[in-house]
Protein backbone atom coordinates (compact mmCIF):
# COMPACT_ATOMS: atom_id res chain seq x y z
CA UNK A 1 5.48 -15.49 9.55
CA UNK A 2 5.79 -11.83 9.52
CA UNK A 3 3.40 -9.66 11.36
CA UNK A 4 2.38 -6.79 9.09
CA UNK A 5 0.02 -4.96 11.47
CA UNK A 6 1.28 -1.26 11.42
CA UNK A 7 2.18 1.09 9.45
CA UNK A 8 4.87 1.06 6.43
CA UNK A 9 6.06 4.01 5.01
CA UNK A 10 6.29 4.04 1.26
CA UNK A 11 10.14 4.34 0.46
CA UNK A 12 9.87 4.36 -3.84
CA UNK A 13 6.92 4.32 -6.37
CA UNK A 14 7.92 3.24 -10.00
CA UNK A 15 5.51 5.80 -11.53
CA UNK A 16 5.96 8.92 -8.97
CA UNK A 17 8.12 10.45 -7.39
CA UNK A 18 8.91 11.13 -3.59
CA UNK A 19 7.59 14.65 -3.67
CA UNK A 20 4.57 13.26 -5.05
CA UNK A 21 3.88 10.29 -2.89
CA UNK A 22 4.53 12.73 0.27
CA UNK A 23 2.21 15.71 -1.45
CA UNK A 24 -0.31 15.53 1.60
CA UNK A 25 1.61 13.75 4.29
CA UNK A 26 3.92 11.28 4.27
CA UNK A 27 2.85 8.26 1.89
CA UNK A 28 2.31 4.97 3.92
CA UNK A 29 0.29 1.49 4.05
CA UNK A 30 -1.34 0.92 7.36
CA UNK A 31 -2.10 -2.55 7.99
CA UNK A 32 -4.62 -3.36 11.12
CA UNK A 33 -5.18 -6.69 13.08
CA UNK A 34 -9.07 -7.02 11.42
CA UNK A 35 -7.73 -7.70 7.74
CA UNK A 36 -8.67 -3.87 7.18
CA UNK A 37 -6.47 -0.91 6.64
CA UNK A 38 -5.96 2.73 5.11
CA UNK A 39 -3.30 4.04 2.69
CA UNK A 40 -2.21 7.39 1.25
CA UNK A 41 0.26 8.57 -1.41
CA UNK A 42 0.14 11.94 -3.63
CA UNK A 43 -3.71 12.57 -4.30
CA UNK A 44 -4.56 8.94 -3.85
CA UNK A 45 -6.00 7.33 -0.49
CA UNK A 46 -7.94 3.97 0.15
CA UNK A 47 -9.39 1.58 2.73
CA UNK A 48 -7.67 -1.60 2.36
CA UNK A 49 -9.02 -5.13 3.17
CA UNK A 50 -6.26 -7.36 2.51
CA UNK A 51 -5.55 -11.67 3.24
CA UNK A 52 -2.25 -12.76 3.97
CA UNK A 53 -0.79 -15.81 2.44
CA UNK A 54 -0.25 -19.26 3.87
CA UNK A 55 3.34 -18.87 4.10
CA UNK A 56 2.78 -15.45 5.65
CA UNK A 57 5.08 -13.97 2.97
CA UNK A 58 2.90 -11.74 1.07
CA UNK A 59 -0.01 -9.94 1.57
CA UNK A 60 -2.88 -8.88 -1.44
CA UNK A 61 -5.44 -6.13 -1.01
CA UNK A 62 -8.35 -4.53 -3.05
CA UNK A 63 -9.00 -1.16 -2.03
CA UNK A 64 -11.71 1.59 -2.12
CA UNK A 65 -11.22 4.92 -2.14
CA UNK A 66 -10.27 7.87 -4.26
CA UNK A 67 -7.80 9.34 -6.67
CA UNK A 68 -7.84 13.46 -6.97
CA UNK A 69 -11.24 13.49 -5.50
CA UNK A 70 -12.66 10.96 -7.91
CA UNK A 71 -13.95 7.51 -6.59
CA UNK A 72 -11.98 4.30 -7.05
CA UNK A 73 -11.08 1.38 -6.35
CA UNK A 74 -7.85 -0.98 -7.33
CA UNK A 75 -6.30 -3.69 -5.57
CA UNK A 76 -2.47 -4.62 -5.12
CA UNK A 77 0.31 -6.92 -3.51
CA UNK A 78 3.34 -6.95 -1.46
CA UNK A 79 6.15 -9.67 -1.18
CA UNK A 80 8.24 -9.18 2.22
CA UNK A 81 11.49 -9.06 1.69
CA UNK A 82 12.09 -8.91 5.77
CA UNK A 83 10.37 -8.27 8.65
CA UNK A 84 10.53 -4.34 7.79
CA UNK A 85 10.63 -4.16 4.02
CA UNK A 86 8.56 -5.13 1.31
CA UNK A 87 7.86 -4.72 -2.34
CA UNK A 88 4.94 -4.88 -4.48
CA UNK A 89 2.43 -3.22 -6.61
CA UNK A 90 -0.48 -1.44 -6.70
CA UNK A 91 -3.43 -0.88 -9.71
CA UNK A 92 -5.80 1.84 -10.17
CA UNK A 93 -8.65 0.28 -11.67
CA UNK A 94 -8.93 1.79 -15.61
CA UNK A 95 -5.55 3.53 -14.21
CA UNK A 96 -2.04 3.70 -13.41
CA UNK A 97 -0.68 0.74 -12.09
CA UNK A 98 3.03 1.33 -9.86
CA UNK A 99 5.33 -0.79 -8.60
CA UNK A 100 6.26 0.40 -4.98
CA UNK A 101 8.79 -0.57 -2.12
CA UNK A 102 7.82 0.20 1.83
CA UNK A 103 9.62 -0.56 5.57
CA UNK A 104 7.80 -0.92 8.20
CA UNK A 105 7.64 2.36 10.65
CA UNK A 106 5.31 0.60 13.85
């Protein structure tokens, strides 16, 4: 089983790109020990609460939050790849919807 607790740094995002996803800081997932978390790309940022699969090899989330100062709310998956990569997906509910890639940073 992987442990996901920490944070990942988003590496690609199907629908923007890097300068984007770092606009504010550098774009990341944080995953905590509580099945809670926080993440940040571009103009979008979100509390997570995410369950981990049996198998331990991916993880799904909804999230609350906002996108360019607007409340919202989505939810989203990652497959792990390794113990420091992963790629998933994330939706913007009534939005965008991206498919993104992230490694682990601590």
């Amino acid at each position: 089983m992987i442990n996901i607790v920490g944070r990942w740094r988003i590496k690609w995002m199907e629908m923007w790109d890097q300068d984007f996803v770092d606009l504010i800081e550098p774009g990341y997932f944080q995953f905590d020990k509580d099945g809670l978390g926080f993440f940040m790309f571009g103009a979008v940022e979100g509390q997570i609460d995410y369950r981990v699969t049996d198998d331990g090899a991916r993880v799904e989330f909804s999230w609350s939050g906002n996108d360019d100062g607007r409340e919202n709310s989505g939810r989203g998956w990652f497959q792990f790849q390794s113990a420091g990569s992963a790629k998933g997906k994330i939706f913007i509910h009534c939005g965008d919807e991206s498919a993104v890639n992230i490694e682990f940073q601590a």
